[in-house]
C-alpha atoms as a PDB file:
ATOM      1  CA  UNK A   1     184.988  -3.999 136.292  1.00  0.00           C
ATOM      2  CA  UNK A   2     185.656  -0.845 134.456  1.00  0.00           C
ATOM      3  CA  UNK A   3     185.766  -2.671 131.040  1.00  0.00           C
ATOM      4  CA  UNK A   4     182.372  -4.670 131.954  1.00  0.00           C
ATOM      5  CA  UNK A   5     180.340  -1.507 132.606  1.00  0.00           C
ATOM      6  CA  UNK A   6     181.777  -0.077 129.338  1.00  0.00           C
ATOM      7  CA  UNK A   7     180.997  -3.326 127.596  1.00  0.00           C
ATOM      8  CA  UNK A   8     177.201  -3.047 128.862  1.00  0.00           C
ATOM      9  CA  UNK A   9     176.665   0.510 128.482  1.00  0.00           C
ATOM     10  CA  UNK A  10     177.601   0.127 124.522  1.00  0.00           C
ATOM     11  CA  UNK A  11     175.264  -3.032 124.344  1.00  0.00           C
ATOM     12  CA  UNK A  12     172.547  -0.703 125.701  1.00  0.00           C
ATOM     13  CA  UNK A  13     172.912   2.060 124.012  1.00  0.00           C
ATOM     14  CA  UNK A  14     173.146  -0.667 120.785  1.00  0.00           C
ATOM     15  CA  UNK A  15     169.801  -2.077 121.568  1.00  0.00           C
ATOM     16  CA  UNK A  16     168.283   1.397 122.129  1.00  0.00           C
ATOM     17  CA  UNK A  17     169.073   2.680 119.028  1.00  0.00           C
ATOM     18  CA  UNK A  18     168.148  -0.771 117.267  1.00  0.00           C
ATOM     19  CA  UNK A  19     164.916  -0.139 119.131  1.00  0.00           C
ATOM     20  CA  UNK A  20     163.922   3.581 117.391  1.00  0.00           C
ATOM     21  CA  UNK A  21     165.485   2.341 114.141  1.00  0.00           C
ATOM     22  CA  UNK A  22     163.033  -0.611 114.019  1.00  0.00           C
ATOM     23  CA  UNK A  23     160.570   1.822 115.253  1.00  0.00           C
ATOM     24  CA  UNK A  24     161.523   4.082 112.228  1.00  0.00           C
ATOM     25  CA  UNK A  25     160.997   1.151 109.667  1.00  0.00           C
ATOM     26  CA  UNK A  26     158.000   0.428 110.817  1.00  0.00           C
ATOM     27  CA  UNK A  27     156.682   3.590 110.155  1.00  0.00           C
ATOM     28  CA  UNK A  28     157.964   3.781 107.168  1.00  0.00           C
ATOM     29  CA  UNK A  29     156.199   0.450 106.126  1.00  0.00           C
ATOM     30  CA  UNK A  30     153.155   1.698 107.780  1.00  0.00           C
ATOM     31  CA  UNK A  31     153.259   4.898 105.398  1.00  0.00           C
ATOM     32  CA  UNK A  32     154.122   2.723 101.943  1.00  0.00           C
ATOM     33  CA  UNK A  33     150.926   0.270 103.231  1.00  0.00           C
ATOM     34  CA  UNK A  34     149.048   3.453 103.375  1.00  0.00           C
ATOM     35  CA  UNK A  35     149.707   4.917 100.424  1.00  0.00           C
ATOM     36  CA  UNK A  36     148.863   1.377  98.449  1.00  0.00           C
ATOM     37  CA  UNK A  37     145.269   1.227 100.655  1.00  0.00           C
ATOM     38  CA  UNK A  38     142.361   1.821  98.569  1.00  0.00           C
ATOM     39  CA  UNK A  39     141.097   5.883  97.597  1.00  0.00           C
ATOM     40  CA  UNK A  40     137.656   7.072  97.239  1.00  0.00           C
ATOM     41  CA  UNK A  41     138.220   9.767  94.720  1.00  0.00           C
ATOM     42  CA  UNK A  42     135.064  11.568  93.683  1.00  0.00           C
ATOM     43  CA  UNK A  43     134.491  13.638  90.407  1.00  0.00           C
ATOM     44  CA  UNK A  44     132.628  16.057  91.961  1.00  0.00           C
ATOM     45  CA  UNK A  45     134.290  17.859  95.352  1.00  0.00           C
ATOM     46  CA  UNK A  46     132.105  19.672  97.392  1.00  0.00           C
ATOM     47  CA  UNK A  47     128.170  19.943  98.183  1.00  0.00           C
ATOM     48  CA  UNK A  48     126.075  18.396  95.936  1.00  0.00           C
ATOM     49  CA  UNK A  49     122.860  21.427  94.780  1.00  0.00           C
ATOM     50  CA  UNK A  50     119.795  19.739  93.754  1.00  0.00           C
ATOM     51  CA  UNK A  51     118.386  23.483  93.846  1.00  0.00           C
ATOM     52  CA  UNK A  52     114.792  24.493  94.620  1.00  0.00           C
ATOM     53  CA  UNK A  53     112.143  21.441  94.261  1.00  0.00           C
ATOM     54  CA  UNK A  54     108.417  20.823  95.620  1.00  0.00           C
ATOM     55  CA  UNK A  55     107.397  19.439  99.003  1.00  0.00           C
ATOM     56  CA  UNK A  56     106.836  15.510  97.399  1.00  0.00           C
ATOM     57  CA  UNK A  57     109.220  15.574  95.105  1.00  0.00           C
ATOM     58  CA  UNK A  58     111.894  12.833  94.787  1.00  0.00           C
ATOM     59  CA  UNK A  59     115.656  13.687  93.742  1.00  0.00           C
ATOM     60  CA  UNK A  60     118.120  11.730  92.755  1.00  0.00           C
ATOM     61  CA  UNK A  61     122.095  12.288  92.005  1.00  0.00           C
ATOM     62  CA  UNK A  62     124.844   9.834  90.861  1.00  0.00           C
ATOM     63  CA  UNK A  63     128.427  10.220  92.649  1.00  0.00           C
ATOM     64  CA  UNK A  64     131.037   9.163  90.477  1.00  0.00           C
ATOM     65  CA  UNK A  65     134.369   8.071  92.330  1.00  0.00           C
ATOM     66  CA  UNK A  66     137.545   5.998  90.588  1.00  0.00           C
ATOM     67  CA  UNK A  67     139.645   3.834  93.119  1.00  0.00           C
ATOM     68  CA  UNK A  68     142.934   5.251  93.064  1.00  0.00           C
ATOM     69  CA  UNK A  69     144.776   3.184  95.486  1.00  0.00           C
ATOM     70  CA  UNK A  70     146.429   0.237  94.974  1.00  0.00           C
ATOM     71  CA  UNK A  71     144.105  -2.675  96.262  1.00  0.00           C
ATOM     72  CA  UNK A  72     140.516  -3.522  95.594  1.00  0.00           C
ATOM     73  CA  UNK A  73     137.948  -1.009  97.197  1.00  0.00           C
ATOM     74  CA  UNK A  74     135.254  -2.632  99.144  1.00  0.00           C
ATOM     75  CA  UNK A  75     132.454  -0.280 100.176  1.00  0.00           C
ATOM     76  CA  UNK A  76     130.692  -2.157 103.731  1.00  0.00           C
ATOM     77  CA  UNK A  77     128.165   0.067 104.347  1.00  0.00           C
ATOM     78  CA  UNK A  78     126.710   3.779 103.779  1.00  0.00           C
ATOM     79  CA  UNK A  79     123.990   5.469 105.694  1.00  0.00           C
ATOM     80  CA  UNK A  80     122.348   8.163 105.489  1.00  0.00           C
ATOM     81  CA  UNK A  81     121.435  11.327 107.870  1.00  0.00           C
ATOM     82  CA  UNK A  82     117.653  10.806 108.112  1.00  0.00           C
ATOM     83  CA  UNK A  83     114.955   7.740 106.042  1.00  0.00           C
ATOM     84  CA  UNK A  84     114.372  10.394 103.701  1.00  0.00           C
ATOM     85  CA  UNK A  85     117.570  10.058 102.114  1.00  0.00           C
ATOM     86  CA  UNK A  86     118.564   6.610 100.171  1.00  0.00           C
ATOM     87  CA  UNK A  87     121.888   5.405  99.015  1.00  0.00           C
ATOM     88  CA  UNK A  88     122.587   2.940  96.458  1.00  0.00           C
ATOM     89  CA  UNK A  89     126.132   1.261  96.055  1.00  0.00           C
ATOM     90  CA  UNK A  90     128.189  -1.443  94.139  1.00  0.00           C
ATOM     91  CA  UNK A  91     128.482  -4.851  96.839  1.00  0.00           C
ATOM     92  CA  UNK A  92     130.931  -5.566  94.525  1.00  0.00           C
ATOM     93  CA  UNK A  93     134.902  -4.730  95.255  1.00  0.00           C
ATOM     94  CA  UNK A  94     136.136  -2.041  92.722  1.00  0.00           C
ATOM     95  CA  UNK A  95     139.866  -2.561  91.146  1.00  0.00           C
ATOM     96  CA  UNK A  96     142.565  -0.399  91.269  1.00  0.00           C
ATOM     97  CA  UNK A  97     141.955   2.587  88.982  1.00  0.00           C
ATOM     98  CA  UNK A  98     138.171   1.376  88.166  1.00  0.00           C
ATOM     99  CA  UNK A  99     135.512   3.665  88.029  1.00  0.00           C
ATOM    100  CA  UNK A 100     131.949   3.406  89.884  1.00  0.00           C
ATOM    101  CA  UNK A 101     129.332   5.780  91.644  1.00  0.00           C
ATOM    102  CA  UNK A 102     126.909   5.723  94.126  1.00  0.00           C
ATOM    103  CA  UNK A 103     122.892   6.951  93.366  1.00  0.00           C
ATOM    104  CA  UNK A 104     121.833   8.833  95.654  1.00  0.00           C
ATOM    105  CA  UNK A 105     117.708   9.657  95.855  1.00  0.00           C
ATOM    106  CA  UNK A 106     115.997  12.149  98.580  1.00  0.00           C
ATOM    107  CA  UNK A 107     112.428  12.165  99.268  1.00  0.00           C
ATOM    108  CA  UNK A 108     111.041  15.705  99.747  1.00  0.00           C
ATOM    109  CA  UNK A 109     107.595  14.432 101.564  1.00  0.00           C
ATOM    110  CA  UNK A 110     106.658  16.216 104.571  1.00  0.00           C
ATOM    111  CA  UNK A 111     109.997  18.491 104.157  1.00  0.00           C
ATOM    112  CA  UNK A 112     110.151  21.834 104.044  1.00  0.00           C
ATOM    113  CA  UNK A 113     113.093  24.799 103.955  1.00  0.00           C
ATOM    114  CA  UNK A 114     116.544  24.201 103.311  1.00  0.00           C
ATOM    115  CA  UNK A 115     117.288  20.592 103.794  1.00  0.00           C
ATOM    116  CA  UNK A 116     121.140  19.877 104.261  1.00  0.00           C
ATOM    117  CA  UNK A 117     121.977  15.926 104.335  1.00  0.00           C
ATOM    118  CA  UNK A 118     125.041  13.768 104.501  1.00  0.00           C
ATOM    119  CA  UNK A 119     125.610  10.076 103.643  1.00  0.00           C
ATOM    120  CA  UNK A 120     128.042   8.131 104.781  1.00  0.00           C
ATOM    121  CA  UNK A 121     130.450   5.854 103.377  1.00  0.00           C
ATOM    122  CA  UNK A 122     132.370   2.969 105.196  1.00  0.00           C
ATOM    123  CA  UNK A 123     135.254   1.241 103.264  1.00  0.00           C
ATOM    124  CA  UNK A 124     138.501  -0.289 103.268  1.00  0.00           C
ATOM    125  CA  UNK A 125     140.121   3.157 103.049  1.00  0.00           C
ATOM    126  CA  UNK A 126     141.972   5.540 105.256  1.00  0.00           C
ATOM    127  CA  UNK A 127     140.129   7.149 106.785  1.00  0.00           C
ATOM    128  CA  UNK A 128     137.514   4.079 106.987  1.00  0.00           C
ATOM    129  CA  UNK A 129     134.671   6.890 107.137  1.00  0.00           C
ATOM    130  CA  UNK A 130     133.943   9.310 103.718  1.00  0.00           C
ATOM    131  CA  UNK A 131     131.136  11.735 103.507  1.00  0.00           C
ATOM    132  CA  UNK A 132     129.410  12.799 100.490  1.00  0.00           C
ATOM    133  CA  UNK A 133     126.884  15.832 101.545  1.00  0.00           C
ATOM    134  CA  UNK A 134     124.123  17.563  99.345  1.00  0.00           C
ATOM    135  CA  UNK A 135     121.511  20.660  99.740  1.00  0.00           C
ATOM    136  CA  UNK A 136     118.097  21.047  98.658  1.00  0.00           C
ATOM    137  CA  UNK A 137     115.718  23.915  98.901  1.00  0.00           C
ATOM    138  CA  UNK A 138     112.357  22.236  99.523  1.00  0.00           C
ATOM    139  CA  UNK A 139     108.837  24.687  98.703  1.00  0.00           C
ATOM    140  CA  UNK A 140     105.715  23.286 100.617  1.00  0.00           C
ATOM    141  CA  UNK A 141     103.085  22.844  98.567  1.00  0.00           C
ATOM    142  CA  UNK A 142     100.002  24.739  98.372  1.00  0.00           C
ATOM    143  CA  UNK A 143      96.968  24.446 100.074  1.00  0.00           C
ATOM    144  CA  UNK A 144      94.438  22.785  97.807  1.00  0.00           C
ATOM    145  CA  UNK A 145      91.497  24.006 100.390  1.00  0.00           C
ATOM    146  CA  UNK A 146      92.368  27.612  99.566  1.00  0.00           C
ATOM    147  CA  UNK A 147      91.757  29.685  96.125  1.00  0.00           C
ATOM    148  CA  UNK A 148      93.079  32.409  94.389  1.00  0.00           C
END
């Protein structure tokens, strides 16, 4: 009886360290998939300053990013923080180490003050969600109806 519990207690303690070694390979193959996943690296890091511009004017700035992962980058979707901001992005999957960029354009119309957006990007990468932000001083126009 002796030798039968000793038998089973080194069977379980077997299995339970089996258990947190497959545990530990998995996480380890979890962490190489990761690494391999696709990379939204941008040129530029930061906010994005279109500067001072007039109430009605329309801006536009071009985000360069290279894929630096390992697999093909496919962009699903990118929105923006209000209608006055549009994005425009490749629908096509960028390779490994390939460059592209996204256009961004904001309409200044019936904006005034500092006007602090963010748009938006959801991919195949890790994290699935990447913002690009930007900052524009907006001056309302004059009154036409009033003169010097």
């Amino acid at each position: 009886m002796k030798q039968f519990f000793v038998v089973a207690l080194a069977a379980g303690l077997f299995v339970g360290l089996a258990g947190c070694d497959n545990r530990r390979q998995a996480e380890t193959s979890q962490a190489v998939a990761s690494e391999k996943m696709p990379k939204i690296e941008f040129a530029e890091a930061g906010v994005h300053d279109f500067g001072t511009i007039m109430e009605g004017d329309t801006v536009e700035h071009v985000f360069k990013f290279t894929n630096t992962g390992q697999y093909p980058l496919i962009i699903n979707n990118i929105t923006a923080s209000c209608g006055c901001t549009t994005p425009e992005w490749p629908r096509e999957p960028i390779a490994p180490g390939s460059a592209s960029s996204i256009k961004v354009r904001f309409n200044s119309r019936g904006k005034s003050g500092e006007q602090n957006k963010t748009v938006t990007i959801f991919a195949n990468t890790e994290p699935a969600m990447t913002d690009l932000q930007f900052k524009v001083l907006v001056q309302p126009k004059g009154d036409p109806t009033k003169t010097s």
